[in-house]
PDB file of N, CA and C in Angstrom:
ATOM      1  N   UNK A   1       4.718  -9.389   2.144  1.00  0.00           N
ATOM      2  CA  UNK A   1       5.053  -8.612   3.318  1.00  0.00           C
ATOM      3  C   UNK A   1       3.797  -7.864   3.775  1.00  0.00           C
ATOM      4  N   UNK A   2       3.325  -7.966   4.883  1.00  0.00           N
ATOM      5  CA  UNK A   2       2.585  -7.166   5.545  1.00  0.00           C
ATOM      6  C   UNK A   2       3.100  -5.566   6.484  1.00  0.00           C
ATOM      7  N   UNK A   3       2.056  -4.711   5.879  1.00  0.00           N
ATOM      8  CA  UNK A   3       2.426  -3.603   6.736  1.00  0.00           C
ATOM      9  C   UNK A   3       1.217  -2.965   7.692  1.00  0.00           C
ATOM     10  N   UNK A   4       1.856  -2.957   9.189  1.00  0.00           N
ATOM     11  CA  UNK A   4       0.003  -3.199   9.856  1.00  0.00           C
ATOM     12  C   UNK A   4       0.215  -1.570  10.195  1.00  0.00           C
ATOM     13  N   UNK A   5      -1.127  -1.045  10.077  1.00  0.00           N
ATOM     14  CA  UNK A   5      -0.816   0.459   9.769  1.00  0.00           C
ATOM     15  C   UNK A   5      -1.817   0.911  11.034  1.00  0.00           C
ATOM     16  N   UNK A   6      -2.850  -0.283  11.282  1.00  0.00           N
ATOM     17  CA  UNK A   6      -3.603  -0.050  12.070  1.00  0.00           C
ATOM     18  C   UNK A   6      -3.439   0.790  13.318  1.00  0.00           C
ATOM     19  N   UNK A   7      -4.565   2.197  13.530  1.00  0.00           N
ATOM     20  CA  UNK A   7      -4.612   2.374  14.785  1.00  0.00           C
ATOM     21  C   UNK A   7      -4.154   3.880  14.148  1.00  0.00           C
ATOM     22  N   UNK A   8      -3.739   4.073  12.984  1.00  0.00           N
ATOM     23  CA  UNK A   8      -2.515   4.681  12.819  1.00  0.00           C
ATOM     24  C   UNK A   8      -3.904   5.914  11.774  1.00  0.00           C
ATOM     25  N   UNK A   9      -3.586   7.027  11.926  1.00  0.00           N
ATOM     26  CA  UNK A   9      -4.160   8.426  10.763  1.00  0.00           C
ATOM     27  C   UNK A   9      -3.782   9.116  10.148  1.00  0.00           C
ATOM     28  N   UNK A  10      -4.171   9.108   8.777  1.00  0.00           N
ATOM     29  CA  UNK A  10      -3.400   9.606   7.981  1.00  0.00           C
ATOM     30  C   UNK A  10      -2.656  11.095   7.754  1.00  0.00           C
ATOM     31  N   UNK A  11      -1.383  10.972   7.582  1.00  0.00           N
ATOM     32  CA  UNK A  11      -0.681  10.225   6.080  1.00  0.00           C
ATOM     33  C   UNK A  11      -0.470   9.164   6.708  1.00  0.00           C
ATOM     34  N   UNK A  12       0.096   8.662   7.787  1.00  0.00           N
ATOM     35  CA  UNK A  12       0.652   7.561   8.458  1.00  0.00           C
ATOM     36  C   UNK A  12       0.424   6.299   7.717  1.00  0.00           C
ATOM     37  N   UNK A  13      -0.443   5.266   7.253  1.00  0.00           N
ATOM     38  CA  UNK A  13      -0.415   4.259   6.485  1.00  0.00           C
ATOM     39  C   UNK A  13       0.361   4.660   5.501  1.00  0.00           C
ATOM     40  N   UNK A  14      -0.191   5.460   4.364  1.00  0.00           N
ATOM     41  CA  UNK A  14       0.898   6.060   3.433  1.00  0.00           C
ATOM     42  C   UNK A  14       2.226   6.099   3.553  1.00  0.00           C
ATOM     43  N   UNK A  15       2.432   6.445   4.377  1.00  0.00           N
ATOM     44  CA  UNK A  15       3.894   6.446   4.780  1.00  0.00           C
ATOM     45  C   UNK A  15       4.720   5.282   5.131  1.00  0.00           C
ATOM     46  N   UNK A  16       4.118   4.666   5.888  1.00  0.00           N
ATOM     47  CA  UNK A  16       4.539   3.159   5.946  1.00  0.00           C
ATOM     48  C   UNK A  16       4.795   2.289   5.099  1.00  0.00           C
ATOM     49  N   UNK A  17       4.051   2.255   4.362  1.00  0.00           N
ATOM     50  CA  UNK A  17       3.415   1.589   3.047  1.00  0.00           C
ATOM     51  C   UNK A  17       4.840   2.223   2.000  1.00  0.00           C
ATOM     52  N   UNK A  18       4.553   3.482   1.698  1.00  0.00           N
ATOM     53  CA  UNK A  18       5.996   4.254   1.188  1.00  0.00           C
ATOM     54  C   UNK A  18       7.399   3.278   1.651  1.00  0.00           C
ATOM     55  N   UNK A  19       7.656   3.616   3.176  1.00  0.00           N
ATOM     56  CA  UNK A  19       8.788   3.261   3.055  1.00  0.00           C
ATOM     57  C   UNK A  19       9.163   1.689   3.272  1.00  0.00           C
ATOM     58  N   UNK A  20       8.205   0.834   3.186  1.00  0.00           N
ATOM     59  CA  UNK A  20       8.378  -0.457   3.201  1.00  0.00           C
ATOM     60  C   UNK A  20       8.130  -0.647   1.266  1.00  0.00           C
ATOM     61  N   UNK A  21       7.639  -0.004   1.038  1.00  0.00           N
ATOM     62  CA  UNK A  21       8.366  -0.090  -1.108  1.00  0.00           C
ATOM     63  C   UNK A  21       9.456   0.377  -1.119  1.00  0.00           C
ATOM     64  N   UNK A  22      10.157   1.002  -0.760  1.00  0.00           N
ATOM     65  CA  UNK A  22      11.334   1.412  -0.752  1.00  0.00           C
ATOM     66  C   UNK A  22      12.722   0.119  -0.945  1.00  0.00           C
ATOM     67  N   UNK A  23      12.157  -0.886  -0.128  1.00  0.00           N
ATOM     68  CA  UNK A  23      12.850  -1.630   0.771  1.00  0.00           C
ATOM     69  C   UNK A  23      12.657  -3.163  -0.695  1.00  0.00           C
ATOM     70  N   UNK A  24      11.192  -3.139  -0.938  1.00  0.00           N
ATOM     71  CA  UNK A  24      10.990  -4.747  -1.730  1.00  0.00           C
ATOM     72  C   UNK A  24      11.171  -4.369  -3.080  1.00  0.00           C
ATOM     73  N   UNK A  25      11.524  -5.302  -3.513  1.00  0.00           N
ATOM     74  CA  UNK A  25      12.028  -6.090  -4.747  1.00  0.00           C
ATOM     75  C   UNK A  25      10.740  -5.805  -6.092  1.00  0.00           C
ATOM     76  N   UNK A  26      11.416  -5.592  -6.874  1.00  0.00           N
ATOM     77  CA  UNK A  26      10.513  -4.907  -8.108  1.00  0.00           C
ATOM     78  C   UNK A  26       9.267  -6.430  -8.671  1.00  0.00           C
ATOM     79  N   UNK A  27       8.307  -5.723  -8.207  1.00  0.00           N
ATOM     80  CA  UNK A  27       7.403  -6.630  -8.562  1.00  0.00           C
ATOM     81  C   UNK A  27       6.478  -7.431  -7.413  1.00  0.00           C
ATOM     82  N   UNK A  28       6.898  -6.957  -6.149  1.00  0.00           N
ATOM     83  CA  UNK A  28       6.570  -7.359  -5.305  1.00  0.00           C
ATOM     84  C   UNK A  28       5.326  -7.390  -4.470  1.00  0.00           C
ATOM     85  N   UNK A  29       4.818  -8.339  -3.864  1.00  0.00           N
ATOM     86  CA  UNK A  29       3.275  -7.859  -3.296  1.00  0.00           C
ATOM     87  C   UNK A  29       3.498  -7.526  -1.659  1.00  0.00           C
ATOM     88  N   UNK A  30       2.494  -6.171  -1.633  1.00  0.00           N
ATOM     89  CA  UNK A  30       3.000  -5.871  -0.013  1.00  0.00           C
ATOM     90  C   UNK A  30       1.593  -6.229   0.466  1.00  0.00           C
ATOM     91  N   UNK A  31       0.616  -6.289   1.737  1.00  0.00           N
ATOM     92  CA  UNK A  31      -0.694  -6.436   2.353  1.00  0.00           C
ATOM     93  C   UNK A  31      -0.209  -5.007   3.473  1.00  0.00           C
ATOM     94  N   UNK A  32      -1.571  -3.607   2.990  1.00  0.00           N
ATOM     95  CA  UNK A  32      -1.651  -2.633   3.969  1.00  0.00           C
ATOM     96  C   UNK A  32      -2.608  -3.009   4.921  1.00  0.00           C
ATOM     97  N   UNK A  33      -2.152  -2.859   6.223  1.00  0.00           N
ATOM     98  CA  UNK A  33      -3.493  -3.122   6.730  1.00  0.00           C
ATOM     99  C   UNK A  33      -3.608  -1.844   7.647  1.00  0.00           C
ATOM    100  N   UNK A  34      -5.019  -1.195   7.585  1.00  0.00           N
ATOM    101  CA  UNK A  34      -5.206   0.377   8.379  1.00  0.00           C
ATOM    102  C   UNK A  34      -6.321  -0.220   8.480  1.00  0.00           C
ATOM    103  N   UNK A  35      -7.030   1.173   9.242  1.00  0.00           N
ATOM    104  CA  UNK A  35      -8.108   1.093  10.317  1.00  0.00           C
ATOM    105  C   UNK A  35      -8.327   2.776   9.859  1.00  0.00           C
ATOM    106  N   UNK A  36      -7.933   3.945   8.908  1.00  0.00           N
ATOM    107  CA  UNK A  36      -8.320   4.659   8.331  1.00  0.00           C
ATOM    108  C   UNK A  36      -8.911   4.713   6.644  1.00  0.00           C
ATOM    109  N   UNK A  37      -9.813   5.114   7.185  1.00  0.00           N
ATOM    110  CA  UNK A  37     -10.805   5.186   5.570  1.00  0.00           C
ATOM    111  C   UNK A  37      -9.989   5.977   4.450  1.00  0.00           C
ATOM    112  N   UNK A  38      -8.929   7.007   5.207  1.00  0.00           N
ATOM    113  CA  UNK A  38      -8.834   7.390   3.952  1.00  0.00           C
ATOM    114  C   UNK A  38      -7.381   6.967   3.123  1.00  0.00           C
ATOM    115  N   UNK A  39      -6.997   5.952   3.668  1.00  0.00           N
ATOM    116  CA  UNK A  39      -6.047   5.022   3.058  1.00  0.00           C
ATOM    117  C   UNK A  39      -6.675   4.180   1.712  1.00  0.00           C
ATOM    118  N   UNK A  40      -7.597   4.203   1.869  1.00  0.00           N
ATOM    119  CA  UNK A  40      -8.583   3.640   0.663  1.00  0.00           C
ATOM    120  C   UNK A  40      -8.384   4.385  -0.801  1.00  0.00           C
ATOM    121  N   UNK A  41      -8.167   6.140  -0.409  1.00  0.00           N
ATOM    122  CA  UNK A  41      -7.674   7.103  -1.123  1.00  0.00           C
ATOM    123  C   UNK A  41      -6.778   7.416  -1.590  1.00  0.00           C
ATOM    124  N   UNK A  42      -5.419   7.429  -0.344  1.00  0.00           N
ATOM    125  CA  UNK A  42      -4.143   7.940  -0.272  1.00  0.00           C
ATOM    126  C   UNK A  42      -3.457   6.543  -1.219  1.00  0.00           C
ATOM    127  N   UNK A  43      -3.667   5.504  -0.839  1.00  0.00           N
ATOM    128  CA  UNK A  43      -2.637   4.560  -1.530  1.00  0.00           C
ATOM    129  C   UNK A  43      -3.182   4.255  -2.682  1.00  0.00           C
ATOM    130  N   UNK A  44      -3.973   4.237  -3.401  1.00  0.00           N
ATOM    131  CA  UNK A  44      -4.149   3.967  -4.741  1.00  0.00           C
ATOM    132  C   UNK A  44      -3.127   5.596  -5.363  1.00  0.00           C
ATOM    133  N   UNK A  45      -3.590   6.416  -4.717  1.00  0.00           N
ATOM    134  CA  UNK A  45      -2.482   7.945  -5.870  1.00  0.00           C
ATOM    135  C   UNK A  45      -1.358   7.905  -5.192  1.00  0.00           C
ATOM    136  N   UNK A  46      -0.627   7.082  -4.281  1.00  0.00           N
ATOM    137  CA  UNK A  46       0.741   6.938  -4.368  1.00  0.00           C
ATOM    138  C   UNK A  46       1.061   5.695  -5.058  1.00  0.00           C
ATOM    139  N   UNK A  47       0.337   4.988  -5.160  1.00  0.00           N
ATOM    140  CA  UNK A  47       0.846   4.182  -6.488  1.00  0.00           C
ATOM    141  C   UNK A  47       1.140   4.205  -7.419  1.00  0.00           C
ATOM    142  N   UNK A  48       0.079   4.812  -8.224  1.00  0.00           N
ATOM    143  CA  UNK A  48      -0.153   5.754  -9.303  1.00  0.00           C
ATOM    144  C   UNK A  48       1.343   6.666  -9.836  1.00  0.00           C
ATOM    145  N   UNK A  49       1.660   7.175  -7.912  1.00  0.00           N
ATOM    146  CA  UNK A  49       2.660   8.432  -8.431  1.00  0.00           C
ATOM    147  C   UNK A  49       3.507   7.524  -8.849  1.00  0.00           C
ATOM    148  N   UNK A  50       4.049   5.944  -8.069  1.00  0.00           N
ATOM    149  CA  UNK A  50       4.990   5.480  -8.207  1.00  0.00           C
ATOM    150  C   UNK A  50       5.348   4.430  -9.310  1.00  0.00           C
ATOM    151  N   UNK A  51       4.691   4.158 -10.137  1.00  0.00           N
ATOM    152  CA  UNK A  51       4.260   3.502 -10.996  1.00  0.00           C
ATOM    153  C   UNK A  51       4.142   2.020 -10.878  1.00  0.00           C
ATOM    154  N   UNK A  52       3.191   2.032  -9.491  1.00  0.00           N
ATOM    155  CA  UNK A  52       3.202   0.498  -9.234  1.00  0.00           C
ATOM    156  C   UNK A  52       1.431   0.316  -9.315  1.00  0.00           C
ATOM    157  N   UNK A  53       0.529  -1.213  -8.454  1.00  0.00           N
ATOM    158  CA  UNK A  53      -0.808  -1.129  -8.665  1.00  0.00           C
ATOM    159  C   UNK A  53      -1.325  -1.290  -7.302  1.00  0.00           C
ATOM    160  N   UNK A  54      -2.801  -0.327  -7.412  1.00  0.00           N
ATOM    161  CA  UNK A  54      -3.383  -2.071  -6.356  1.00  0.00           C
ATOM    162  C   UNK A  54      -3.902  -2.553  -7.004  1.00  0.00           C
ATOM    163  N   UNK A  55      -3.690  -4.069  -6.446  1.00  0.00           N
ATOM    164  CA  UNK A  55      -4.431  -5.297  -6.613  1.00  0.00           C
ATOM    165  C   UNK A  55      -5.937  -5.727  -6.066  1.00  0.00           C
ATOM    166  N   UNK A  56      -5.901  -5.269  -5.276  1.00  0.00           N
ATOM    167  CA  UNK A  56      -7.222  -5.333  -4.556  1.00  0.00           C
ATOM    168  C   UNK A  56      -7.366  -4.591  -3.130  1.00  0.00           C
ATOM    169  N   UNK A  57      -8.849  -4.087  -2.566  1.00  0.00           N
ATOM    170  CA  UNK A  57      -9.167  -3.315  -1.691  1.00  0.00           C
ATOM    171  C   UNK A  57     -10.034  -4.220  -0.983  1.00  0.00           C
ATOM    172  N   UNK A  58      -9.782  -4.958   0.391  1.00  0.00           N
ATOM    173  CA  UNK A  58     -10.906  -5.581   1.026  1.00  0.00           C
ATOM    174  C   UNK A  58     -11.018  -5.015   2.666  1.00  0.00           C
ATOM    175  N   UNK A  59     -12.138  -4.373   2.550  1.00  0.00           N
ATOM    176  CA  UNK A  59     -12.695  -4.455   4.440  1.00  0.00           C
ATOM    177  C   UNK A  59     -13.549  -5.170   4.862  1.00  0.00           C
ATOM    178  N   UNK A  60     -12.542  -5.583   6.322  1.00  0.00           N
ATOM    179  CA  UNK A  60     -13.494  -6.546   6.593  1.00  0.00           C
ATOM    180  C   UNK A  60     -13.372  -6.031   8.163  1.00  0.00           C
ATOM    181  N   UNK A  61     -14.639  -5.938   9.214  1.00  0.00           N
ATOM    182  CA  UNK A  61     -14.628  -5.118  10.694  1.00  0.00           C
ATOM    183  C   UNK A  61     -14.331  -4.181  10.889  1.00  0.00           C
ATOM    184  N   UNK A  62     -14.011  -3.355   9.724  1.00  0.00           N
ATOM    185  CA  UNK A  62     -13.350  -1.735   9.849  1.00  0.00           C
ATOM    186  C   UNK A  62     -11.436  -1.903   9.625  1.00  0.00           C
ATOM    187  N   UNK A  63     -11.190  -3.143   8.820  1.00  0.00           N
ATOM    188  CA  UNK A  63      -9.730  -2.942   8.622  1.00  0.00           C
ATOM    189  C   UNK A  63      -9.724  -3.397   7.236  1.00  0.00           C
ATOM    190  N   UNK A  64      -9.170  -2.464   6.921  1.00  0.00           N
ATOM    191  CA  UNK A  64      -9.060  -2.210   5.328  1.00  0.00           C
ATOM    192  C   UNK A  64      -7.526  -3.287   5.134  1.00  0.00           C
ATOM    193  N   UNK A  65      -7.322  -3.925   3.934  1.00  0.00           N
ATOM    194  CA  UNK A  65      -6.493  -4.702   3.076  1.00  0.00           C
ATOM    195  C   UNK A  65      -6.685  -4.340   2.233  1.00  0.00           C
ATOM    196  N   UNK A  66      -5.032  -4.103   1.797  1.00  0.00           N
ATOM    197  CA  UNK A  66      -5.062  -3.339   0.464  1.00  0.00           C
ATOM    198  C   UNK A  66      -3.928  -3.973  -0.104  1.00  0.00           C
ATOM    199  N   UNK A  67      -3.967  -4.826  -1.089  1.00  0.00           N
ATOM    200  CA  UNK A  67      -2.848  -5.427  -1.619  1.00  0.00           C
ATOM    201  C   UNK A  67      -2.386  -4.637  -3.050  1.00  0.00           C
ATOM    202  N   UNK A  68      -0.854  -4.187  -2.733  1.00  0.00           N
ATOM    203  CA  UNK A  68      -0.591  -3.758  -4.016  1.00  0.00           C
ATOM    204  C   UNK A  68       0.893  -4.449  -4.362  1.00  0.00           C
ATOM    205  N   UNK A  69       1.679  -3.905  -5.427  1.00  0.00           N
ATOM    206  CA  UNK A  69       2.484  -4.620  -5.817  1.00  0.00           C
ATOM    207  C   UNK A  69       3.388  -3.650  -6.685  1.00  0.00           C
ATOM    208  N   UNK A  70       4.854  -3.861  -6.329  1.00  0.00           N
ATOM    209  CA  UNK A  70       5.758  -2.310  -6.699  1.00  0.00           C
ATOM    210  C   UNK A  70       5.968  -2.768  -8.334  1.00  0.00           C
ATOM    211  N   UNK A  71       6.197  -1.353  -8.735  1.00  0.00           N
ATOM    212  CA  UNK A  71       6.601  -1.501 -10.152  1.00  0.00           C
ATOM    213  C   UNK A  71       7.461  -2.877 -10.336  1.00  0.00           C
ATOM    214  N   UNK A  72       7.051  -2.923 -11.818  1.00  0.00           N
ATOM    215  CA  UNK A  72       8.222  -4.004 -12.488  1.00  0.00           C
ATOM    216  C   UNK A  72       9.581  -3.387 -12.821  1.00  0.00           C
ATOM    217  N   UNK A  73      10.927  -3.579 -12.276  1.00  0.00           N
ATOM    218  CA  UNK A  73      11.863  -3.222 -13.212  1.00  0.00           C
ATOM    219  C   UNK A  73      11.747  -2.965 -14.694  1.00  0.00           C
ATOM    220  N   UNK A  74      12.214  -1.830 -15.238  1.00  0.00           N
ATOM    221  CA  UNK A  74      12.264  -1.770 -16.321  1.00  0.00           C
ATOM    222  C   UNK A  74      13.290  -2.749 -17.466  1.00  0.00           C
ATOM    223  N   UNK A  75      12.653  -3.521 -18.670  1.00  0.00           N
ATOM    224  CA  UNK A  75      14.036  -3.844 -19.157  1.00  0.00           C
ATOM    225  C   UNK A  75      14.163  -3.133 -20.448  1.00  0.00           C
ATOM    226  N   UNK A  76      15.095  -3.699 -20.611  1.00  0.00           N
ATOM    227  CA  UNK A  76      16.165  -2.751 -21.951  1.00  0.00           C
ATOM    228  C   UNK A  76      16.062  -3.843 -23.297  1.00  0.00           C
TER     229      UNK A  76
END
């Protein structure tokens, strides 16, 4: 799933990004895409808070991709 954040200043990617994890399936890979630098920041420590990762950070023309991926369900 892509979330295009572009255009957009922060918290705003963050937030997006937030509530589209909300929504996917444990384990899932989302693509952020912003046009603020400091999304580079903000979404790695809401990951963190949420106990999910990023996967990778790529800019390319001033638009940041940020692939992360929501926690795993826990099992028992």
């Amino acid at each position: 799933m892509i979330v295009d954040a572009r255009g957009h200043r922060c918290p705003t990617p963050s937030l997006k990004l937030q509530k589209a994890l909300r929504d996917a399936a444990p384990g899932a890979r989302l693509t952020l895409l912003a046009t603020d630098p400091m999304a580079r920041i903000d979404v790695p420590h809401l990951m963190a808070g949420i106990g999910g990762r990023v996967i990778s950070i790529v800019e390319t023309d001033g638009v940041l991709a940020i692939d992360v991926e929501t926690p795993v369900a826990p099992t028992d």
